[in-house]
PDB file of N, CA and C in Angstrom:
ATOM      1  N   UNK A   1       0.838  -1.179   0.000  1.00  0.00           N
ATOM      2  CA  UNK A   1       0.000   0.000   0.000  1.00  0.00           C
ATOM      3  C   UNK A   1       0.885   1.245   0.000  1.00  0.00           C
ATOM      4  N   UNK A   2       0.619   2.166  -1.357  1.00  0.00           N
ATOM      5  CA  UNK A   2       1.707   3.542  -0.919  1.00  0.00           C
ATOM      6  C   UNK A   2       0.711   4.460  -0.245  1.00  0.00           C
ATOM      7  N   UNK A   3       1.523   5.052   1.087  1.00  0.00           N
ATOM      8  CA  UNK A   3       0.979   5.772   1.980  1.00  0.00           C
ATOM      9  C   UNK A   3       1.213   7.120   1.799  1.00  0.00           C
ATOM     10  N   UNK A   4       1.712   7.546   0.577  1.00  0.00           N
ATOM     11  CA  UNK A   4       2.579   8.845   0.248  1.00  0.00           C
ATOM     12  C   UNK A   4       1.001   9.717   0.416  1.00  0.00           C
ATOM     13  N   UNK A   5      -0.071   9.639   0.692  1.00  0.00           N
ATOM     14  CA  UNK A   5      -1.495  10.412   0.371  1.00  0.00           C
ATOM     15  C   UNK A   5      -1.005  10.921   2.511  1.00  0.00           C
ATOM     16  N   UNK A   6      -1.241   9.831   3.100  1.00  0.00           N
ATOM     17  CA  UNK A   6      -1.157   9.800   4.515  1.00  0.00           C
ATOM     18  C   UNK A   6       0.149  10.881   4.549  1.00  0.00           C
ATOM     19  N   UNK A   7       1.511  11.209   4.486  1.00  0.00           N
ATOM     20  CA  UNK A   7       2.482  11.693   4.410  1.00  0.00           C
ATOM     21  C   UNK A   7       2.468  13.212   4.147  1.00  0.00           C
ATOM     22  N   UNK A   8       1.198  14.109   4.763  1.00  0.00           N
ATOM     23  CA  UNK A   8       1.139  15.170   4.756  1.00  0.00           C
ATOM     24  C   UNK A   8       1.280  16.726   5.668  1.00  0.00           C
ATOM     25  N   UNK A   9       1.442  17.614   5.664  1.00  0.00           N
ATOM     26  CA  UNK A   9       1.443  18.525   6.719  1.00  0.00           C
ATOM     27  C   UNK A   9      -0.096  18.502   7.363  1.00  0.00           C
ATOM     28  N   UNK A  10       0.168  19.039   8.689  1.00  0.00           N
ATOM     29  CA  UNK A  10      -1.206  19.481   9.501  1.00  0.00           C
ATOM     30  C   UNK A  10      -0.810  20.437  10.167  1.00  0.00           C
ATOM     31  N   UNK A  11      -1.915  20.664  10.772  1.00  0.00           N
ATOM     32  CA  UNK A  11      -1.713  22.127  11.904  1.00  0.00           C
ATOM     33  C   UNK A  11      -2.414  21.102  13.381  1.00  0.00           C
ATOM     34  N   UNK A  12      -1.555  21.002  14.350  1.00  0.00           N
ATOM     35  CA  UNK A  12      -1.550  20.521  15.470  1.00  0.00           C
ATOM     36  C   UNK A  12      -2.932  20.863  16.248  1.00  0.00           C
ATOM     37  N   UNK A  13      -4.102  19.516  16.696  1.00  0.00           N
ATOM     38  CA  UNK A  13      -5.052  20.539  17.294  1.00  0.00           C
ATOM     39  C   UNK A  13      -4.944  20.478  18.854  1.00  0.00           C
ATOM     40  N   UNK A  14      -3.163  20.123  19.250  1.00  0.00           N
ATOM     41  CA  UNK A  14      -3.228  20.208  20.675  1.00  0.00           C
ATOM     42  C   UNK A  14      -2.660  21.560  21.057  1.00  0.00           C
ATOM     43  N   UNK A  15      -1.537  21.618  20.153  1.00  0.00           N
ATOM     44  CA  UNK A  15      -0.892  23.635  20.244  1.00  0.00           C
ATOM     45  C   UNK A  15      -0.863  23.844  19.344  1.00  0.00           C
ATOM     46  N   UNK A  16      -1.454  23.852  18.296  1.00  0.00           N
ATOM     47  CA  UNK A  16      -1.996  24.824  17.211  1.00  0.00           C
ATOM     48  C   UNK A  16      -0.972  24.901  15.922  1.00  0.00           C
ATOM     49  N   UNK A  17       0.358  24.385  16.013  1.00  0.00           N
ATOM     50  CA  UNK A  17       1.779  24.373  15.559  1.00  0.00           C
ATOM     51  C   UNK A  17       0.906  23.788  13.946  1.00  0.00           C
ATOM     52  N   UNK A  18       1.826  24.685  13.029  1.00  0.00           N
ATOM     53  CA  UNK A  18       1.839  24.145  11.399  1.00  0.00           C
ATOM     54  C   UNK A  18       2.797  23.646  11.238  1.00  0.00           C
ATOM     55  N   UNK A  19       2.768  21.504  10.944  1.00  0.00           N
ATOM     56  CA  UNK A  19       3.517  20.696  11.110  1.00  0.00           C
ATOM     57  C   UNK A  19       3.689  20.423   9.550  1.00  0.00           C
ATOM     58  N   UNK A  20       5.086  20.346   9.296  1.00  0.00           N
ATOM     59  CA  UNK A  20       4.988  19.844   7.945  1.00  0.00           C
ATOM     60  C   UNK A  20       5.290  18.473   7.733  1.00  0.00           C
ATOM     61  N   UNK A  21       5.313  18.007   6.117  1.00  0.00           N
ATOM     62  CA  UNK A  21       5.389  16.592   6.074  1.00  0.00           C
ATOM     63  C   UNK A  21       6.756  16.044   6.681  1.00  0.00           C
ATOM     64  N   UNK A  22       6.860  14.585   7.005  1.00  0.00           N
ATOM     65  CA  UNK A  22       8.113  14.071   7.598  1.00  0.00           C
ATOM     66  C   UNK A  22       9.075  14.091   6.363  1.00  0.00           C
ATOM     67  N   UNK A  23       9.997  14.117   6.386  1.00  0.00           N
ATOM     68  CA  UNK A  23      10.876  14.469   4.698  1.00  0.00           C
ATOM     69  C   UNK A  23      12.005  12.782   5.211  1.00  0.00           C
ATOM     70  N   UNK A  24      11.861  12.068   6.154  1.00  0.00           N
ATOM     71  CA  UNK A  24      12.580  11.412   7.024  1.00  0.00           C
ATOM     72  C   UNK A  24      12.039   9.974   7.214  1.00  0.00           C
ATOM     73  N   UNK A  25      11.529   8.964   7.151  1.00  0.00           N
ATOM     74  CA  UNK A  25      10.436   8.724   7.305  1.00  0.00           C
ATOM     75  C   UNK A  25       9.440   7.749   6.166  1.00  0.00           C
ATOM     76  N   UNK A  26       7.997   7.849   6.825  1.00  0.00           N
ATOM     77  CA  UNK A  26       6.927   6.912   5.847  1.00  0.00           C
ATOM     78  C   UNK A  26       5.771   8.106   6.395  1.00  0.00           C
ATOM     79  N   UNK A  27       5.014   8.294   7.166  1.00  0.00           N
ATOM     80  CA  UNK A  27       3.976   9.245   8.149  1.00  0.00           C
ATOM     81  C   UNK A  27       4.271   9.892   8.936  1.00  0.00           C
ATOM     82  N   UNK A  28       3.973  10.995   8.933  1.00  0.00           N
ATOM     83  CA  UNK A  28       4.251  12.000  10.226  1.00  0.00           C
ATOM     84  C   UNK A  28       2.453  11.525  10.997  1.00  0.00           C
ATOM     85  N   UNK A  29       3.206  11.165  12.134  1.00  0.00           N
ATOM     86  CA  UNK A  29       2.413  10.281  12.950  1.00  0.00           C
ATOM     87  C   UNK A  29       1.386  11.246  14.461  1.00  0.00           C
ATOM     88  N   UNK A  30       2.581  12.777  14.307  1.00  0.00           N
ATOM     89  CA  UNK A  30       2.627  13.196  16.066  1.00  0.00           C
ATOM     90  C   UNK A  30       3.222  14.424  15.803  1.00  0.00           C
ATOM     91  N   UNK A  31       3.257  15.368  16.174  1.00  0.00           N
ATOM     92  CA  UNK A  31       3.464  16.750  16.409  1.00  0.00           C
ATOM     93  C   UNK A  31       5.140  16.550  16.857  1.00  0.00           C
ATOM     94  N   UNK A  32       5.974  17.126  16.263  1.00  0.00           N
ATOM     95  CA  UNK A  32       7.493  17.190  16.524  1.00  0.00           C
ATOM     96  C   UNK A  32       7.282  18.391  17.558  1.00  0.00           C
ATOM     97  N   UNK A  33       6.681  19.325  17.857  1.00  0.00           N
ATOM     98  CA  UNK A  33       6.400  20.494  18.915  1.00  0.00           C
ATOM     99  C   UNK A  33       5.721  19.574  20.317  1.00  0.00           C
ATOM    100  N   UNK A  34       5.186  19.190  20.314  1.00  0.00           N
ATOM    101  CA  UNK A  34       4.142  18.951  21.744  1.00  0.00           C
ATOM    102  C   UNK A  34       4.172  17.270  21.713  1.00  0.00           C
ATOM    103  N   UNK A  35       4.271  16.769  20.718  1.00  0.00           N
ATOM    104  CA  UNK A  35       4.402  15.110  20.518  1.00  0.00           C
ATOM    105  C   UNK A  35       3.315  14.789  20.864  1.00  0.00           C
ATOM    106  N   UNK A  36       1.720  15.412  20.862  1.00  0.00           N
ATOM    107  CA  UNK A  36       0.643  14.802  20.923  1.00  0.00           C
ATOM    108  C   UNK A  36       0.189  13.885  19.290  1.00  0.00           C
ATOM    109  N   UNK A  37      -0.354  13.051  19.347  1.00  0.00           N
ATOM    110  CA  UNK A  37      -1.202  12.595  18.166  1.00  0.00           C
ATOM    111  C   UNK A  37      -2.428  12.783  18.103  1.00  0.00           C
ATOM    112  N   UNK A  38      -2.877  12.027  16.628  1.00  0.00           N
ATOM    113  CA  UNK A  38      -4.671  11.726  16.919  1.00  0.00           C
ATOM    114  C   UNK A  38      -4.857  10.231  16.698  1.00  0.00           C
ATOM    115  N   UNK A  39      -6.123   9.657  16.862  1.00  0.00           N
ATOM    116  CA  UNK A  39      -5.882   8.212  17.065  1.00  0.00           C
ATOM    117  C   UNK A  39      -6.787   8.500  15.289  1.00  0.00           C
ATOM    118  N   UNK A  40      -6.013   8.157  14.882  1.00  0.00           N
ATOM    119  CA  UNK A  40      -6.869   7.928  13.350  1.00  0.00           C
ATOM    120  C   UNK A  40      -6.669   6.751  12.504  1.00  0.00           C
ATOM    121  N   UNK A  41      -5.839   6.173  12.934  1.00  0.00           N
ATOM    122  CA  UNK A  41      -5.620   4.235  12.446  1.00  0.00           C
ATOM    123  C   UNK A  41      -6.137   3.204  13.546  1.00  0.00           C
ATOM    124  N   UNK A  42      -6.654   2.070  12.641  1.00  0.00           N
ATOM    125  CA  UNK A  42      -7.062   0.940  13.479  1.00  0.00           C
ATOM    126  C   UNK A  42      -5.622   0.015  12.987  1.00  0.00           C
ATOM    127  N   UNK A  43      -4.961   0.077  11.852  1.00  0.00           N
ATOM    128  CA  UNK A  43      -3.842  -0.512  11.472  1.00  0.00           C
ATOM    129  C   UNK A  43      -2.956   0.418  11.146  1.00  0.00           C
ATOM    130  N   UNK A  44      -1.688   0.517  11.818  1.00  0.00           N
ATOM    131  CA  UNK A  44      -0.631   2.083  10.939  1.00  0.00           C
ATOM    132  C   UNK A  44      -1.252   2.350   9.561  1.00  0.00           C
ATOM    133  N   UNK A  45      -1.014   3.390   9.269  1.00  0.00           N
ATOM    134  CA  UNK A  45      -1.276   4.297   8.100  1.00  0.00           C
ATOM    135  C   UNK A  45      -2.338   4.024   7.583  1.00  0.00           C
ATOM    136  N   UNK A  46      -3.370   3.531   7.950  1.00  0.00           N
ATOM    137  CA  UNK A  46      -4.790   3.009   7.337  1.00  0.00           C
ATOM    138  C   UNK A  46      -5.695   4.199   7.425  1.00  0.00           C
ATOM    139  N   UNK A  47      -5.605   5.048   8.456  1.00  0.00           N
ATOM    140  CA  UNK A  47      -6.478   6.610   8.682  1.00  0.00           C
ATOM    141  C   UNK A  47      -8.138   5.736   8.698  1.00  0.00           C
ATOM    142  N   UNK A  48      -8.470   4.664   9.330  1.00  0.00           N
ATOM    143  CA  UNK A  48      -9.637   4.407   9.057  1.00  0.00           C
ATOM    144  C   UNK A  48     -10.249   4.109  10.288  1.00  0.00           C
ATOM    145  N   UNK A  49      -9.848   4.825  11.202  1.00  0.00           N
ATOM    146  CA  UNK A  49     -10.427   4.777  12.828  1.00  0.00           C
ATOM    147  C   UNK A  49     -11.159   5.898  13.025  1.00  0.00           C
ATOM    148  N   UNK A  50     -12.396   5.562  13.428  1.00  0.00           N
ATOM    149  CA  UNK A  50     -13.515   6.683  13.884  1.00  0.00           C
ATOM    150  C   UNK A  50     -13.862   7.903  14.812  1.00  0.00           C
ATOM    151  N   UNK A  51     -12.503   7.056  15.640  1.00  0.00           N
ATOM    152  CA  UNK A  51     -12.610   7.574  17.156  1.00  0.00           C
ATOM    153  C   UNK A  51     -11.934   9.086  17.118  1.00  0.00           C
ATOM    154  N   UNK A  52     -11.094   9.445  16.619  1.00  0.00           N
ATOM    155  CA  UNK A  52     -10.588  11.017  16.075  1.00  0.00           C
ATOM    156  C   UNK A  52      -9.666  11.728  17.673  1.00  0.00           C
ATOM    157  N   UNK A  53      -9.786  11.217  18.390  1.00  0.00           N
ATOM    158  CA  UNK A  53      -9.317  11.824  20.034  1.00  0.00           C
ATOM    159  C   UNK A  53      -7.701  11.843  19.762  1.00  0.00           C
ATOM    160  N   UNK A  54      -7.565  12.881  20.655  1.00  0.00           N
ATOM    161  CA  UNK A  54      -6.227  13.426  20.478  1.00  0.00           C
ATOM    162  C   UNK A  54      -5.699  12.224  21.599  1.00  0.00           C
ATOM    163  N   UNK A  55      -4.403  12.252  20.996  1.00  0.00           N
ATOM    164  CA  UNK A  55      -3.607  10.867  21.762  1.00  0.00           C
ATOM    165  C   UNK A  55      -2.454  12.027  22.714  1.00  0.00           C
ATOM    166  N   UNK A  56      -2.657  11.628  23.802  1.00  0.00           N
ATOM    167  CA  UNK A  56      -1.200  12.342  24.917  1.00  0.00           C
ATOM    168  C   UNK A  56      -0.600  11.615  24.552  1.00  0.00           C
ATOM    169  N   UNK A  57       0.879  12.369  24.859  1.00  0.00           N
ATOM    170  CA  UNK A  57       2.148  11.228  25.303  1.00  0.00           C
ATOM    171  C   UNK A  57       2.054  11.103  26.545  1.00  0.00           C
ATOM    172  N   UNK A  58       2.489   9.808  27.007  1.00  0.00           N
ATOM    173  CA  UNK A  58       2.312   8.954  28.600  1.00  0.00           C
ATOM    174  C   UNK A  58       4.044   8.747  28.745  1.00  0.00           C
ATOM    175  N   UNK A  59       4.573   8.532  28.000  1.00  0.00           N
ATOM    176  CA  UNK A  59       5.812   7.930  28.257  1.00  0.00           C
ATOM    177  C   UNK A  59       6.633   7.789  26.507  1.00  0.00           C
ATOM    178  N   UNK A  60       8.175   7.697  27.416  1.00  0.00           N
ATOM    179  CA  UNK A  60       9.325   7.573  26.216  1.00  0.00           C
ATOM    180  C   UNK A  60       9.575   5.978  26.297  1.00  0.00           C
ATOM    181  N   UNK A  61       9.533   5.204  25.370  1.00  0.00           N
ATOM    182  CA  UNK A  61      10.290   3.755  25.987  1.00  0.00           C
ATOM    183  C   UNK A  61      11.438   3.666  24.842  1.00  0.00           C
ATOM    184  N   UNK A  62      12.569   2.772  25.295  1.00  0.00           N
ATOM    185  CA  UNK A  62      13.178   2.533  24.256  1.00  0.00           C
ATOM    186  C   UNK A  62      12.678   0.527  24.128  1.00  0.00           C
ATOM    187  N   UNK A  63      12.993   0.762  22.358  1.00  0.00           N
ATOM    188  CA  UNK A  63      13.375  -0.870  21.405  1.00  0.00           C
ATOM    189  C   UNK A  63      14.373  -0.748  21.259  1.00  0.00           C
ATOM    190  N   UNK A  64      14.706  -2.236  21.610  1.00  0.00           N
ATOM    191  CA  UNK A  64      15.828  -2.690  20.454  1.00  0.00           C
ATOM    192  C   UNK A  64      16.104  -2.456  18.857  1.00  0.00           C
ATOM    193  N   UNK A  65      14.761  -2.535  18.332  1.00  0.00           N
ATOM    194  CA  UNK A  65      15.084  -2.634  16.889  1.00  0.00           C
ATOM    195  C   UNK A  65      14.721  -1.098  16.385  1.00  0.00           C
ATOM    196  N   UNK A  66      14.269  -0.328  17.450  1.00  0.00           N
ATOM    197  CA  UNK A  66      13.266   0.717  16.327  1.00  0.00           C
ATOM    198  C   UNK A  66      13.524   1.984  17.398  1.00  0.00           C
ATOM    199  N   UNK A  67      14.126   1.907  18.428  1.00  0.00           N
ATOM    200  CA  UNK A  67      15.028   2.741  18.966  1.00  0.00           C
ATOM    201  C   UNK A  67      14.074   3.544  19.822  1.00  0.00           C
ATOM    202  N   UNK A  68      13.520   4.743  20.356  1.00  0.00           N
ATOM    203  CA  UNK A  68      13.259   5.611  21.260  1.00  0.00           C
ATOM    204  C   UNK A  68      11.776   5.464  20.630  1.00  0.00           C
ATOM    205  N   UNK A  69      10.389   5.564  21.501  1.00  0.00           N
ATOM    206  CA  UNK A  69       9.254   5.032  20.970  1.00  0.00           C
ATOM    207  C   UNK A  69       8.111   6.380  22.012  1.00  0.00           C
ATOM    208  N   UNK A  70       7.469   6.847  21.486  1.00  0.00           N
ATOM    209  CA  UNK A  70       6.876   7.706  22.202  1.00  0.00           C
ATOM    210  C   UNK A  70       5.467   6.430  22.340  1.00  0.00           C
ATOM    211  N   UNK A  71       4.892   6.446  23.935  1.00  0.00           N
ATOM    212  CA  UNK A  71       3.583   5.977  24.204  1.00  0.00           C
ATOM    213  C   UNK A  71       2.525   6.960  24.250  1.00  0.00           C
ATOM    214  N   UNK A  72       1.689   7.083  23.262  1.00  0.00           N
ATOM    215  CA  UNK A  72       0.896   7.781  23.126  1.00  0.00           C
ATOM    216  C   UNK A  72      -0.980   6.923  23.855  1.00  0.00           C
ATOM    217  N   UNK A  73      -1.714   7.802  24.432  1.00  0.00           N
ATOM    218  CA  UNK A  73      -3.016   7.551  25.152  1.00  0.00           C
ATOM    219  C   UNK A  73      -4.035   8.285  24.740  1.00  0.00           C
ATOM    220  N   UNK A  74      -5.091   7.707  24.331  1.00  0.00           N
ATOM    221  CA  UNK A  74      -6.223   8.396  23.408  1.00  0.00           C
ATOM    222  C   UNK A  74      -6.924   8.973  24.378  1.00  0.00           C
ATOM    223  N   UNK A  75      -6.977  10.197  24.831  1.00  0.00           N
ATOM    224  CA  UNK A  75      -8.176  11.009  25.666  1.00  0.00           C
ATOM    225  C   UNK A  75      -9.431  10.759  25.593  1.00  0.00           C
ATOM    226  N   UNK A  76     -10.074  10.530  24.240  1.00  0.00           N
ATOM    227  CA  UNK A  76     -11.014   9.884  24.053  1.00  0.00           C
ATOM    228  C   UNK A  76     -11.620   8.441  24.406  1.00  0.00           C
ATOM    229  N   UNK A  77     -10.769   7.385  24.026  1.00  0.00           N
ATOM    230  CA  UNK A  77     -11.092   6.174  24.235  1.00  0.00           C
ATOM    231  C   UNK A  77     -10.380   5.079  24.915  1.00  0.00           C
ATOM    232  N   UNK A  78      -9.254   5.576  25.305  1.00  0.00           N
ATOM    233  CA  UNK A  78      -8.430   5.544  26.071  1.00  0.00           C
ATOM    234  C   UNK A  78      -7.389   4.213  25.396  1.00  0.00           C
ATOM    235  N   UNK A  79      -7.736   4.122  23.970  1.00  0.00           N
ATOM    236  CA  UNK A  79      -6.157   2.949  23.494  1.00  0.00           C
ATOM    237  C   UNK A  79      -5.256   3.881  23.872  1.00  0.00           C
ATOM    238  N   UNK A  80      -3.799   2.990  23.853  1.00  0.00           N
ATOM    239  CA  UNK A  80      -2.796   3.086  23.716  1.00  0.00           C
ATOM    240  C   UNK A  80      -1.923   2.804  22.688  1.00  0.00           C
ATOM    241  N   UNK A  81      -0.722   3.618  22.156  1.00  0.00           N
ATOM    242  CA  UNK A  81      -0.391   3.012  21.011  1.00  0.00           C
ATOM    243  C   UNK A  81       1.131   3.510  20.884  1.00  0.00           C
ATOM    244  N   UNK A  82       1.965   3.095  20.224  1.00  0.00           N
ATOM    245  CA  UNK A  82       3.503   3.674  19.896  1.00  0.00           C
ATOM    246  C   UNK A  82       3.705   4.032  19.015  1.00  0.00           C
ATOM    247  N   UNK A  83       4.639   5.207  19.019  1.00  0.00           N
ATOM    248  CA  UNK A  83       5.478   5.652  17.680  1.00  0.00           C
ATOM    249  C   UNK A  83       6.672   5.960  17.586  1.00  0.00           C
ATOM    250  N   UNK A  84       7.573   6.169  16.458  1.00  0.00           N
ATOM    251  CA  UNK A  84       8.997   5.895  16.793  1.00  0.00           C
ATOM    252  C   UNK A  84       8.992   7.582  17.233  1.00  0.00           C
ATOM    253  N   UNK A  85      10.452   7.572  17.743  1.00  0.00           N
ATOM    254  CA  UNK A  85      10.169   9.399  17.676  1.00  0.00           C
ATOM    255  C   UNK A  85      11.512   9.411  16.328  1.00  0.00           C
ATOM    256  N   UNK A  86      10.939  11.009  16.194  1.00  0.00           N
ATOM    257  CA  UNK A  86      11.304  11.243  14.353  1.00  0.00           C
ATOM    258  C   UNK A  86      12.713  12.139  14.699  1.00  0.00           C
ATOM    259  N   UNK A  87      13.573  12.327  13.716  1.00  0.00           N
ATOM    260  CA  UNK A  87      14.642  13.000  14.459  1.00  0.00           C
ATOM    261  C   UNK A  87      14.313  14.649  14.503  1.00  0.00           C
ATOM    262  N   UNK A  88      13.233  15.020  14.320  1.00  0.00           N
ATOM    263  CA  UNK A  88      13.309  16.447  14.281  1.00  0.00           C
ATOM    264  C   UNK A  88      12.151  16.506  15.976  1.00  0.00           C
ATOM    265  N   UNK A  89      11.427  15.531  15.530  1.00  0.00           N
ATOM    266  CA  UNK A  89      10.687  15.898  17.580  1.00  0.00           C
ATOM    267  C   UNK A  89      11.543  16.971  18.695  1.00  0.00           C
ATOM    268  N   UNK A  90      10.977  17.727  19.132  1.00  0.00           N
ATOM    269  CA  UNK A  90      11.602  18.452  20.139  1.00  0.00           C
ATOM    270  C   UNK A  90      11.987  17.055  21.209  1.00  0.00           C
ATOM    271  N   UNK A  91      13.331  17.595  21.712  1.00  0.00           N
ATOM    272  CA  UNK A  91      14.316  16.556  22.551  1.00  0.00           C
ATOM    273  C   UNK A  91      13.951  17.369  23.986  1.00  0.00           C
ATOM    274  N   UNK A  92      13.740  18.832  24.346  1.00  0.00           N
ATOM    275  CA  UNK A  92      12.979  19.490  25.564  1.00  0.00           C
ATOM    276  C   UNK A  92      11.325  18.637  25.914  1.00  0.00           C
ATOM    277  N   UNK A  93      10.829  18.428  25.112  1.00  0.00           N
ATOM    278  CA  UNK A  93       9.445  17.817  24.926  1.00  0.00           C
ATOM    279  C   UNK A  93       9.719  16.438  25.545  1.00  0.00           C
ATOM    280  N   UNK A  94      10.607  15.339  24.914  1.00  0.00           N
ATOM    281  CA  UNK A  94      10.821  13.960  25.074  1.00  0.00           C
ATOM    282  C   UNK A  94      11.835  13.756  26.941  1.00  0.00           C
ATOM    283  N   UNK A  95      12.577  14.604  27.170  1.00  0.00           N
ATOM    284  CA  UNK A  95      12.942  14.480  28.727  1.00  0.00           C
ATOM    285  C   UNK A  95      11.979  15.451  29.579  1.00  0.00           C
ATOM    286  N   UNK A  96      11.087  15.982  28.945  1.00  0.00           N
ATOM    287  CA  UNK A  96       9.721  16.539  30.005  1.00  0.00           C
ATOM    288  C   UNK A  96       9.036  15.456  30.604  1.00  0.00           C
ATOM    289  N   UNK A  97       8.920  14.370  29.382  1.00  0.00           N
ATOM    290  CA  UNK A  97       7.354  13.192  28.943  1.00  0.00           C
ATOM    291  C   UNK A  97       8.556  12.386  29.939  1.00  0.00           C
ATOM    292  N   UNK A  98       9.975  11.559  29.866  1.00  0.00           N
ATOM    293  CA  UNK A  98      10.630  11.209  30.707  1.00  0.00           C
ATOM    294  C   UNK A  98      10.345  11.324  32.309  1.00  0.00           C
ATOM    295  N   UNK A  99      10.886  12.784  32.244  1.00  0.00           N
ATOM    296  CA  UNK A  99      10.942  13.165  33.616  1.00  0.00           C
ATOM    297  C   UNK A  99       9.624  13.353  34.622  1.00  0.00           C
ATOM    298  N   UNK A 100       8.245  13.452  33.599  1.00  0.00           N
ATOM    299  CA  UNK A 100       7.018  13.227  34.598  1.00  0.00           C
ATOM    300  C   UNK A 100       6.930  11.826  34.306  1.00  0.00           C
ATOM    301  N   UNK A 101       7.455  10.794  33.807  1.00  0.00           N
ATOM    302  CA  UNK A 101       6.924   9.695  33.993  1.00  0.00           C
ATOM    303  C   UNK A 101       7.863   8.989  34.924  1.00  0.00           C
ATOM    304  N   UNK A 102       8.924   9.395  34.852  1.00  0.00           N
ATOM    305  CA  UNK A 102      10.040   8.698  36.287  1.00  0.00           C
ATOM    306  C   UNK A 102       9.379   9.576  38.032  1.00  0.00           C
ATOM    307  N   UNK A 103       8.967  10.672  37.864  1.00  0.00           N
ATOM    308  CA  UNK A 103       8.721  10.698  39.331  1.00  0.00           C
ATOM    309  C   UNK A 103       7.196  11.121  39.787  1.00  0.00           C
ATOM    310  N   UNK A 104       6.425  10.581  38.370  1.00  0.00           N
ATOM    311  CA  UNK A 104       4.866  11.124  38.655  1.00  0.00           C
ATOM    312  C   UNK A 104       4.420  12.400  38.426  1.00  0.00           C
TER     313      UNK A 104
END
């Protein structure tokens, strides 16, 4: 399936930020400013989930294979889901999401 349609800019509806496409990459998945998402896949890049709720970040984890992984939590419906983080994500943003998740 080419996802190059999915692979577009947005304007962030958690801080408002005009995000452009990932140039890096397959989908820009998550806001490189605030690292919130939206839950809009039932399968990656499918955009065919109903539920539309903005996803928080909960936590940074690292993989083995796929390296630093943002945990994102649907406000709405409350899945959970991962994404890699992209190299342009704010790195102030990713030891914030760290540092409230190591001491609450």
């Amino acid at each position: 399936m080419a996802r190059k349609v999915e692979n577009t800019g947005f304007d962030c509806l958690n801080c408002g930020e005009t995000v452009a496409a990932i140039e890096k990459g397959t989908i820009r998945n998550h806001c490189p400013f605030c690292l919130y998402s939206l839950h809009l896949d039932i399968l990656p890049g499918d955009r065919a989930c109903d539920c539309r709720g903005i996803m928080r970040p909960i936590a940074i984890e690292p993989h083995s294979q796929k390296g630093l992984q943002i945990l994102h939590e649907c406000e709405k419906c409350g899945l959970r889901g991962r994404n890699i983080v992209a190299d342009d994500d704010c790195r102030e943003e990713i030891a914030e999401i760290m540092r409230r998740a190591a001491f609450g």
